[in-house]
Protein backbone atom coordinates (compact mmCIF):
# COMPACT_ATOMS: atom_id res chain seq x y z
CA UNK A 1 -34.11 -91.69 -50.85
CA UNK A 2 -34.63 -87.80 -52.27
CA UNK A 3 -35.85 -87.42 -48.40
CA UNK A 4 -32.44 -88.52 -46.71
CA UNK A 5 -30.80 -86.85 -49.18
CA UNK A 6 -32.27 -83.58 -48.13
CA UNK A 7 -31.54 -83.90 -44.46
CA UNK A 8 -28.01 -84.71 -45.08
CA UNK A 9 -27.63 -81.43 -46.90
CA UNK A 10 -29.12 -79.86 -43.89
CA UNK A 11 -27.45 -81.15 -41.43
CA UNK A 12 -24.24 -80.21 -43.53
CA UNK A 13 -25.45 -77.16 -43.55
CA UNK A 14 -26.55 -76.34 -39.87
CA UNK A 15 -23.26 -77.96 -39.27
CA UNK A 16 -21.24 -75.30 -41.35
CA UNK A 17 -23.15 -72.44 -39.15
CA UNK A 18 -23.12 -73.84 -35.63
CA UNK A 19 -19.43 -72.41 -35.70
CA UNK A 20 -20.97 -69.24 -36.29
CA UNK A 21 -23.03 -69.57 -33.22
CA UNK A 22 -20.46 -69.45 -30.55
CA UNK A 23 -20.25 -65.64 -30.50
CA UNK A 24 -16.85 -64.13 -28.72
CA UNK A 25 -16.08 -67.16 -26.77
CA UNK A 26 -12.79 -66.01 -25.79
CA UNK A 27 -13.95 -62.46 -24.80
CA UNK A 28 -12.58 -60.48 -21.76
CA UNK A 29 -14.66 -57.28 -20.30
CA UNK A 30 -12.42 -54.15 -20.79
CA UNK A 31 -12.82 -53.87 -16.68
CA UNK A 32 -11.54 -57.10 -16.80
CA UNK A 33 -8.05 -56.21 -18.24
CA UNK A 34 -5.44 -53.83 -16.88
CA UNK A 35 -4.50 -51.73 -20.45
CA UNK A 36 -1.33 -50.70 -20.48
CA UNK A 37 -0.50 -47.79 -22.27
CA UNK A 38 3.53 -47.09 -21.76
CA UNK A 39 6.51 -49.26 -20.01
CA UNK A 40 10.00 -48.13 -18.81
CA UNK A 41 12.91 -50.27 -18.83
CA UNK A 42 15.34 -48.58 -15.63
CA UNK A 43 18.82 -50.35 -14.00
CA UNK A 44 17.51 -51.51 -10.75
CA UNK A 45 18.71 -49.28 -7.71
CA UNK A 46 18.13 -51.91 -5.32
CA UNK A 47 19.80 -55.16 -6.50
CA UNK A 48 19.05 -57.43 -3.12
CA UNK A 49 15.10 -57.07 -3.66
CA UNK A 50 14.45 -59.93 -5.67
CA UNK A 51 10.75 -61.56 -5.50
CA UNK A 52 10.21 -65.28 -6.11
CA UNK A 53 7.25 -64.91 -8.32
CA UNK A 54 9.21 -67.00 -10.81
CA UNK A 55 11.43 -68.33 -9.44
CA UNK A 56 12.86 -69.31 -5.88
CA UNK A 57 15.79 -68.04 -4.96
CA UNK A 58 17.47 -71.29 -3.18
CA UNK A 59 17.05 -73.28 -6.09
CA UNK A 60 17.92 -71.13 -8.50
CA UNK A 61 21.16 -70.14 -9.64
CA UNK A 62 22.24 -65.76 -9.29
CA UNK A 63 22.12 -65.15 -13.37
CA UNK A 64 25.46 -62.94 -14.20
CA UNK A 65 22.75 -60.42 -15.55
CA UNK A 66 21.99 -57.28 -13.24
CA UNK A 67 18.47 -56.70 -12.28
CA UNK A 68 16.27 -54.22 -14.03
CA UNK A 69 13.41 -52.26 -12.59
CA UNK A 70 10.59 -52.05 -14.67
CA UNK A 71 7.64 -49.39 -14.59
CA UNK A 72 4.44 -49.57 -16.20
CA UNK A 73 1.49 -46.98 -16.95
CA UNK A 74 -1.96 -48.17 -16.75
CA UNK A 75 -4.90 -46.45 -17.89
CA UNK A 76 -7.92 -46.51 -15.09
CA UNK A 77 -11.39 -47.26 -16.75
CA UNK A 78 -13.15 -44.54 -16.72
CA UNK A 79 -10.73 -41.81 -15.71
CA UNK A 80 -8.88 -41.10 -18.84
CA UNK A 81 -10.87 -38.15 -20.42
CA UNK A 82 -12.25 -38.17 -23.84
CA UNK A 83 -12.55 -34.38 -24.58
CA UNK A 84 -11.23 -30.69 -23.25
CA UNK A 85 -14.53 -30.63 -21.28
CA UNK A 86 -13.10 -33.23 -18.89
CA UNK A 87 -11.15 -33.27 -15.51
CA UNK A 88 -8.09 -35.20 -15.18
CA UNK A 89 -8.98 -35.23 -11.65
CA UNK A 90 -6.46 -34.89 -9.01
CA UNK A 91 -5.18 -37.37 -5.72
CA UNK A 92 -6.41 -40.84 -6.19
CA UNK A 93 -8.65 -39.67 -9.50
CA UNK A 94 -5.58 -39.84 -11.72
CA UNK A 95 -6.47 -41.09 -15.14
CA UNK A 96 -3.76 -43.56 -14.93
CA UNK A 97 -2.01 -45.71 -12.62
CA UNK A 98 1.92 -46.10 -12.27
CA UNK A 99 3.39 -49.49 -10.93
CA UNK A 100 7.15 -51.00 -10.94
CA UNK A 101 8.68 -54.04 -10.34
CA UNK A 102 12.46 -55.34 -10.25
CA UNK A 103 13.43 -58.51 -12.40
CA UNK A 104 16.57 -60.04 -14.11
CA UNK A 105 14.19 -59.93 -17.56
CA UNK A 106 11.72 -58.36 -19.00
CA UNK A 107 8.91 -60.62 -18.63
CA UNK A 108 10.42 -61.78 -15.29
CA UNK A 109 9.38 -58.26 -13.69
CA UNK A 110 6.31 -57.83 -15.84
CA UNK A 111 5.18 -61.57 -13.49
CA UNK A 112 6.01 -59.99 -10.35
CA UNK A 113 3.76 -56.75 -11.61
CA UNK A 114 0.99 -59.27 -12.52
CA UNK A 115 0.87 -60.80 -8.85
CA UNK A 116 0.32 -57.41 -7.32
CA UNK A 117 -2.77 -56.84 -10.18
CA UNK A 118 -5.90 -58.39 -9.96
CA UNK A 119 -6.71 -58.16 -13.24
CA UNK A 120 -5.04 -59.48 -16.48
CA UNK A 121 -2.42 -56.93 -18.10
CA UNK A 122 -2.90 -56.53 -22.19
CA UNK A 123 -0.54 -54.89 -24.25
CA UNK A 124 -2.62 -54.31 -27.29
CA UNK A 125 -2.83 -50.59 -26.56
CA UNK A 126 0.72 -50.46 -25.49
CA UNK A 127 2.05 -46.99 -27.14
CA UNK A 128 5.24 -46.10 -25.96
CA UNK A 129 8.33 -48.15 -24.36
CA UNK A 130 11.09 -45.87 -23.06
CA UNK A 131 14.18 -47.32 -22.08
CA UNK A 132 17.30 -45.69 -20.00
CA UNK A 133 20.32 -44.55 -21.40
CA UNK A 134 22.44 -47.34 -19.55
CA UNK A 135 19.55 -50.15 -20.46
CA UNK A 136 20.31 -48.65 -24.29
CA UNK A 137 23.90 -48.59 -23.33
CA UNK A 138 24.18 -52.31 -21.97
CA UNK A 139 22.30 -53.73 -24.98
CA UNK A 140 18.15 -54.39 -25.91
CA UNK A 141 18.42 -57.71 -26.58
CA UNK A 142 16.13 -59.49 -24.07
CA UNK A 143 14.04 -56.45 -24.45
CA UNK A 144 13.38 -56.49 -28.42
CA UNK A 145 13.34 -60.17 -28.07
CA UNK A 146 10.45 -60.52 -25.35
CA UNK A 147 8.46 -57.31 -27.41
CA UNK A 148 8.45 -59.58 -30.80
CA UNK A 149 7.37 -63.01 -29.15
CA UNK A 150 4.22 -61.07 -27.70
CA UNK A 151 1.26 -61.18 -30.38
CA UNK A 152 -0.18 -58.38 -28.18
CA UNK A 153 2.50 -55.71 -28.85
CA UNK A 154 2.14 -53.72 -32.24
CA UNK A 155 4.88 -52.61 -34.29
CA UNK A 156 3.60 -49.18 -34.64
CA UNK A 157 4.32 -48.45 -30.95
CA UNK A 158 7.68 -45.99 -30.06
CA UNK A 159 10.52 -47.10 -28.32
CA UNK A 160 12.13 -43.93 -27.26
CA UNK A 161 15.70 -43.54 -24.81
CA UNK A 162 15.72 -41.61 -22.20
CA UNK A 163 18.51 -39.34 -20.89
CA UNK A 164 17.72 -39.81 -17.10
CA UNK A 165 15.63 -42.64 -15.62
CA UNK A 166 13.21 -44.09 -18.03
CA UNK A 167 10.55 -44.27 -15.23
CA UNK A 168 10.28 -39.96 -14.69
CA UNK A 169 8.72 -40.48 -18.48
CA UNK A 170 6.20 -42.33 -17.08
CA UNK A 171 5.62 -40.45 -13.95
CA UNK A 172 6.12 -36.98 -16.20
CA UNK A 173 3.14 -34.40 -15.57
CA UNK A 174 2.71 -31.74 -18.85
CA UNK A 175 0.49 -29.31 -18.99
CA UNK A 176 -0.84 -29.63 -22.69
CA UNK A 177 -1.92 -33.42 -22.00
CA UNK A 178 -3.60 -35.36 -18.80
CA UNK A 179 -1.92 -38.80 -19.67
CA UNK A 180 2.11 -38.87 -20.06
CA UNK A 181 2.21 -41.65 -22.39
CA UNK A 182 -0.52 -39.62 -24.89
CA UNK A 183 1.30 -36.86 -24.44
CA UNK A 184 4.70 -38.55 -25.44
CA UNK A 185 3.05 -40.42 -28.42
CA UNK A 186 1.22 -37.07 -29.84
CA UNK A 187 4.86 -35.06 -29.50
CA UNK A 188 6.51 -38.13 -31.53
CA UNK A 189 3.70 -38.24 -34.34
CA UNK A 190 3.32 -34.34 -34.50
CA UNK A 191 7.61 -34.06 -35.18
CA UNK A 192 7.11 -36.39 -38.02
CA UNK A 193 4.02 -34.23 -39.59
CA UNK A 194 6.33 -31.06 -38.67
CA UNK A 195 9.32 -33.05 -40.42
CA UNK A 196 11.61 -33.15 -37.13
CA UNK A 197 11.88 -36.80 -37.04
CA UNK A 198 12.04 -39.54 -38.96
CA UNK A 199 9.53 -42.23 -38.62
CA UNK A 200 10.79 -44.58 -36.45
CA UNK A 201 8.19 -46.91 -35.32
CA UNK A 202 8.98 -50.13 -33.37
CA UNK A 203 8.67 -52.20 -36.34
CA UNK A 204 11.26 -50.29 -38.50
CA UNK A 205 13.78 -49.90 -35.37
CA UNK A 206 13.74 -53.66 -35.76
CA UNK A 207 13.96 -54.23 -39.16
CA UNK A 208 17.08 -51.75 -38.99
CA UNK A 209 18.41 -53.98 -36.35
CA UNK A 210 17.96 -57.33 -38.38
CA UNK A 211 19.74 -55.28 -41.86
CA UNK A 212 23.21 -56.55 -42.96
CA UNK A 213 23.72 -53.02 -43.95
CA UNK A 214 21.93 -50.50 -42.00
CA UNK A 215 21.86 -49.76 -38.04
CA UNK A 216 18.77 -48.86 -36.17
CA UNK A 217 18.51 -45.63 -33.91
CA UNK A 218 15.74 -44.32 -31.54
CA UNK A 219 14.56 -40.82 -30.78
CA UNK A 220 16.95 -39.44 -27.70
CA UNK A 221 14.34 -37.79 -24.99
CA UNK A 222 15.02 -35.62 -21.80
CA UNK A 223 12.99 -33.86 -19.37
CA UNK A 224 13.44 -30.30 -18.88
CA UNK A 225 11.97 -27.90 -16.08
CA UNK A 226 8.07 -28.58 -15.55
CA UNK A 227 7.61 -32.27 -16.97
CA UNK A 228 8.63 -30.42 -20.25
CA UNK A 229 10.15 -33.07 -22.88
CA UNK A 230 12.30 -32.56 -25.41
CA UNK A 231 13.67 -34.53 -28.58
CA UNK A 232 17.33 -33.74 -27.80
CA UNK A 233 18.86 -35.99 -30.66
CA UNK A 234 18.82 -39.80 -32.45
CA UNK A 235 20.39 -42.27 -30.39
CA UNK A 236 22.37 -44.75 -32.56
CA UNK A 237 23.27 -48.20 -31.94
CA UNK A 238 25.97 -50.65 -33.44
CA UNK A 239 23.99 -54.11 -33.03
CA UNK A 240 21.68 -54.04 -30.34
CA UNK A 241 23.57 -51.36 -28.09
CA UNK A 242 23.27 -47.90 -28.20
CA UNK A 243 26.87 -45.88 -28.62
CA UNK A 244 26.00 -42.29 -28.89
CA UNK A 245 22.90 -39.80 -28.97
CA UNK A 246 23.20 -36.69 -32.09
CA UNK A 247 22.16 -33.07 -31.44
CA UNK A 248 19.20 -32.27 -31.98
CA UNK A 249 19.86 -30.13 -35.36
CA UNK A 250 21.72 -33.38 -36.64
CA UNK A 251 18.72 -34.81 -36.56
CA UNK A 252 17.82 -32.42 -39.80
CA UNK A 253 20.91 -33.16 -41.47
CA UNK A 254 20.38 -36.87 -41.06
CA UNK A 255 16.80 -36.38 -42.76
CA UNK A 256 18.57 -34.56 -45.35
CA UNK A 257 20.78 -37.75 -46.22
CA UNK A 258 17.92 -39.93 -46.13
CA UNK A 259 15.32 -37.85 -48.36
CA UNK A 260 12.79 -37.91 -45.84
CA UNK A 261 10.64 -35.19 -47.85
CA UNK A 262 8.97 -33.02 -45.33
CA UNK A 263 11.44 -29.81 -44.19
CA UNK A 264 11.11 -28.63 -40.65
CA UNK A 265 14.50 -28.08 -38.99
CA UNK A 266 15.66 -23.81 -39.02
CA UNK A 267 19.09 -23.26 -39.76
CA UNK A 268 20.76 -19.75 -38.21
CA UNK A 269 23.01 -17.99 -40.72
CA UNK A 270 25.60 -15.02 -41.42
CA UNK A 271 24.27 -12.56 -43.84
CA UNK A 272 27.29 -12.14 -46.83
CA UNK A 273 30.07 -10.74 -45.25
CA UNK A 274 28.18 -9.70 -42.23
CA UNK A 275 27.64 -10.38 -38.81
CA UNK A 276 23.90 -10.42 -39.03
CA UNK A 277 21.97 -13.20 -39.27
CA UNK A 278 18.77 -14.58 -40.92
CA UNK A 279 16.88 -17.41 -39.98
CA UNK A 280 16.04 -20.25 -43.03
CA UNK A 281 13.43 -22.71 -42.30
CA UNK A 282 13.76 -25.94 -44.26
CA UNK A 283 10.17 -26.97 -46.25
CA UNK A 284 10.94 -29.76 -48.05
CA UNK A 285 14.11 -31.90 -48.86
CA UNK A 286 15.17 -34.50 -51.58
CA UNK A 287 18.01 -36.89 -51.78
CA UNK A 288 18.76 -39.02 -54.60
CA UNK A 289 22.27 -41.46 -53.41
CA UNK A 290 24.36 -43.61 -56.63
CA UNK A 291 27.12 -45.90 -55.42
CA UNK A 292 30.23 -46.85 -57.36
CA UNK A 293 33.45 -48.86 -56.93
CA UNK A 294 36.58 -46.87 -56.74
CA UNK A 295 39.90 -48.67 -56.31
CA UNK A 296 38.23 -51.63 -55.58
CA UNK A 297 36.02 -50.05 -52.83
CA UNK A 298 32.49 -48.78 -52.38
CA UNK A 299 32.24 -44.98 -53.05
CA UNK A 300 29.00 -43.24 -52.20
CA UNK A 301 27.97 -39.98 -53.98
CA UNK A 302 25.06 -38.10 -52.31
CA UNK A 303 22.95 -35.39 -54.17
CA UNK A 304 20.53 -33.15 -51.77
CA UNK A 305 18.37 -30.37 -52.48
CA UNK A 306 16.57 -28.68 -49.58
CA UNK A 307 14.16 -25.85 -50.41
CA UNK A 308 12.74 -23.53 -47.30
CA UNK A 309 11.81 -20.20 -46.64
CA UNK A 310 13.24 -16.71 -44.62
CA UNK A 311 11.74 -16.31 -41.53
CA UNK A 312 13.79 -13.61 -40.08
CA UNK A 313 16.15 -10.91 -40.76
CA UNK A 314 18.35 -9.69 -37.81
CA UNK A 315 19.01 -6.39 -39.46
CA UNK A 316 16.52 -3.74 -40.55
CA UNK A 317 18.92 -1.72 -42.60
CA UNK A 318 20.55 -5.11 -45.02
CA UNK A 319 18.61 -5.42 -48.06
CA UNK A 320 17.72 -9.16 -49.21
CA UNK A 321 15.52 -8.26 -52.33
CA UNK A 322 18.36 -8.19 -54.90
CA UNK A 323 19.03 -11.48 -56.79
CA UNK A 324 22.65 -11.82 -55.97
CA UNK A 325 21.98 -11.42 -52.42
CA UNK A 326 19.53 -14.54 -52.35
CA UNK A 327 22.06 -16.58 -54.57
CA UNK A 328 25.20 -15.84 -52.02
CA UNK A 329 22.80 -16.60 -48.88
CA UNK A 330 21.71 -19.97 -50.76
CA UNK A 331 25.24 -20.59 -50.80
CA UNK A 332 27.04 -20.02 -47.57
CA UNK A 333 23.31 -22.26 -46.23
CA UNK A 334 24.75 -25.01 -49.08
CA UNK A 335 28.54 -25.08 -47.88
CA UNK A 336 27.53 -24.84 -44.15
CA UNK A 337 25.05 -27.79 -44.67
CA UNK A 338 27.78 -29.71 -46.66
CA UNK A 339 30.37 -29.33 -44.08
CA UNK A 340 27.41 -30.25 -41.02
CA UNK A 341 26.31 -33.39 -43.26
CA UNK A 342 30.02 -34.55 -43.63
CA UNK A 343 30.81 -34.53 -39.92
CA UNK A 344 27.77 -35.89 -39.20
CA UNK A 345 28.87 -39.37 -41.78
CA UNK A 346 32.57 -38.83 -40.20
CA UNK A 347 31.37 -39.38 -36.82
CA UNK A 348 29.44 -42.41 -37.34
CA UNK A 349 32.10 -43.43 -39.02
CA UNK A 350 34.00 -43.68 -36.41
CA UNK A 351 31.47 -45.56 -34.24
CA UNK A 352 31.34 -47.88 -36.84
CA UNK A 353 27.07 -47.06 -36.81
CA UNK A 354 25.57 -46.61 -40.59
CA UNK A 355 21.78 -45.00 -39.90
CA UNK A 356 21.75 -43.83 -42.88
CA UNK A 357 21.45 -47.36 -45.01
CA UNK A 358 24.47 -46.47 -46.85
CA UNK A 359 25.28 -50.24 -46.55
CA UNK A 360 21.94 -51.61 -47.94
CA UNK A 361 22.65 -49.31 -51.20
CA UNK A 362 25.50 -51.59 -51.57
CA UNK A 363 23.77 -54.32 -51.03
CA UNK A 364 21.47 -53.53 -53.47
CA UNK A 365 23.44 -51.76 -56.45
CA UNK A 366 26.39 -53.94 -56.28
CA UNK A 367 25.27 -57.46 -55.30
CA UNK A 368 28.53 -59.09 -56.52
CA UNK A 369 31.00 -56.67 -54.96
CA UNK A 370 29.40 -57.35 -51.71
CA UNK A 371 28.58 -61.34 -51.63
CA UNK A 372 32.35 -61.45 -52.11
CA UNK A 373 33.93 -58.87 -49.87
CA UNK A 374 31.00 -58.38 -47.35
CA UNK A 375 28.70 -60.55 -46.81
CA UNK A 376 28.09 -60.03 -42.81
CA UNK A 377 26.69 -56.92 -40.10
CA UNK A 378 29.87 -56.98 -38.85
CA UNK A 379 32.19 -56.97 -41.88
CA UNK A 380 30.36 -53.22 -43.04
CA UNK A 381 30.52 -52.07 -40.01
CA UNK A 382 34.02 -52.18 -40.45
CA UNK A 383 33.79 -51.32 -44.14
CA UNK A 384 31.62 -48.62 -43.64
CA UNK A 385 34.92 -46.43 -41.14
CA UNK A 386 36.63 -46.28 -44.13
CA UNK A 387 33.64 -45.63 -46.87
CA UNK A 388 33.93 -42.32 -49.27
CA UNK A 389 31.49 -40.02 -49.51
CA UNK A 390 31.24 -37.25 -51.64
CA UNK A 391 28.02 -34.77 -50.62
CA UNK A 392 26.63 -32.05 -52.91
CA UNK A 393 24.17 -30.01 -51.18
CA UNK A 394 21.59 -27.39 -53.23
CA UNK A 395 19.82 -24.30 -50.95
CA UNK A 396 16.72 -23.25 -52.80
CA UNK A 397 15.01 -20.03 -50.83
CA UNK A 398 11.28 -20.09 -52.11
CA UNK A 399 10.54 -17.14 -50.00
CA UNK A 400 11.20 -14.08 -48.14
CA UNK A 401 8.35 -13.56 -46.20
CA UNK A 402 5.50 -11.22 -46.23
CA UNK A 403 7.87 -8.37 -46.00
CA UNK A 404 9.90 -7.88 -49.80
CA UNK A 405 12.90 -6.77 -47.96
């Protein structure tokens, strides 16, 4: 008896480990996979090319829907370098390989791309998804919804919209960076160290979208001369459509409302009751909001302090070393940033777009007030037109410079 007992407990025991044995059974060589590192969203040109990957045509009913083009990057074993040392290579040694398909969905053109391929497409090093200013305009919908099925895709990817055609992003050439998608990821990551942006991954661009009281936005990129890009504003959306793009200096004054603490946005200004000019460069900010009811209605009251340095002077011969001068330059910065922060509210105000969360505040401060008279996206959105806000803004200049005067 002691004997069978003991070979029970080992065959329990081998049994536990044999699991253990299998090693990667589900494993795919990386030459194996095509690895995708961006994807563009475009409005198809050419409407009457339609494959029938999924599809066939005869038996299949024209969806209202236009088609879309879609445009991929993939990244060619091998080819993408790993260090300054290394050539891009030029002709058919490009590091990364640019495809595009046409599709009424997403994943629709993404199957026509994946008959032309030979190997499997993963998305787990998928990095940047840029989208055209009409796809933004029309609505993400099938887009978002297709990117959160897909275990693949992480949230800490950047959707971006682009001015022009989303596919010139992926076809882009700069100087400072072999791969386009790299290139566009490192520029996104280095404005948020350099506090020009806000973080905006793809996770918190959807959380934004499912908020009651908050509205998601996307960094606004166009291509300038040379495959140069530029963050030219925040696009902002009202429910999954996009209905304007800020400047780009807005997008400091929106990171002013918001706290985000890292300064990085220069602000040109008059010297007192002159017509030379300084430049102030913004180091840190803070933001502390408090709501209230007034008259039955949510009021908002918004205290900001930004604190930055002097990085220029225009004019040799205008002393800024006395006290008074520094106090009357910290406040024509204060009332110019005031008015700049109030017509940035006013005018999404009238798009009916709150990025800055004012909503969710609510929400949170005065539950009651707002599981009676809100409730729903779409009932702030119309709340939020008529919402007061009262802005107090507070210039600190830390310092002048090398130069005392």
């Amino acid at each position: 008896m002691p004997n069978s007992w003991f070979q029970i407990k080992l065959f329990i025991l081998f049994s536990i480990f044999i699991p253990l044995l299998t090693g990667c059974w589900d494993r795919m060589e990386i030459e194996e996979r095509a690895v995708v590192l961006g994807i563009s969203v475009d409005e198809a040109v050419d409407k009457q090319d339609e494959s029938e990957v999924t599809h066939i045509k005869s038996a299949f009913p024209k969806p209202p829907r236009s088609m879309i083009q879609v445009t991929v990057q993939i990244a060619v074993p091998g080819r993408i370098p790993l260090g300054p040392g290394e050539s891009s290579g030029t002709g058919k040694n490009k590091p990364v390989w640019v495809l595009s398909a046409k599709g009424y969905t997403i994943d629709d053109a993404l199957m026509v791309l994946q008959q032309q391929l030979g190997e499997r497409m993963f998305f787990g090093h998928l990095r940047i998804i840029v989208i055209s200013e009409k796809i933004a305009t029309s609505g993400v919908q099938n887009l978002n919804d297709y990117l959160r099925r897909s275990p693949e895709v992480r949230r800490l990817a950047w959707m971006v919209v682009s001015k022009g055609a989303a596919a010139d992003l992926m076809k882009a050439a700069p100087q400072l960076e072999r791969v386009p998608s790299l290139y566009l990821l490192a520029m996104m990551d280095n404005a948020i160290r350099m506090g020009k942006l806000p973080n905006d991954f793809l996770g918190i661009f959807w959380s934004a979208d499912s908020s009651r009281g908050k509205e998601p936005f996307l960094p606004y990129i166009e291509i300038k001369k040379e495959g140069n890009l530029e963050i030219s504003g925040l696009a902002y959306f009202r429910g999954d459509k996009m209905i304007g793009a800020t400047k780009p200096l807005e997008i400091g004054l929106f990171m002013a409302v918001t706290g985000v603490k890292t300064g990085g946005y220069n602000v040109y200004e008059y010297l007192p009751n002159s017509f030379d000019t300084i430049m102030f460069k913004a180091t840190s900010r803070k933001s502390r909001t408090k709501v209230s009811i007034k008259n039955g209605r949510p009021h908002i009251n918004l205290n900001l302090r930004v604190e930055g340095d002097i990085e220029e002077k225009s004019n040799e011969l205008f002393k800024i070393k006395e006290h008074k001068t520094i106090l009357q330059i910290q406040d024509d910065i204060s009332k110019g940033s005031e008015k700049g922060i109030k017509e940035l509210i006013e005018k999404m105000q009238r798009a009916g777009s709150d990025i800055f969360g004012f909503g969710e505040y609510v929400r949170a401060k005065e539950p009651e007030y707002w599981n009676r008279e809100i409730k729903t996206e779409e009932k702030w959105q119309e709340e939020f037109k008529n919402l007061t806000v009262d802005v107090k803004m507070e210039i600190r200049i830390r310092r002048v410079g090398m130069k005392a005067t």
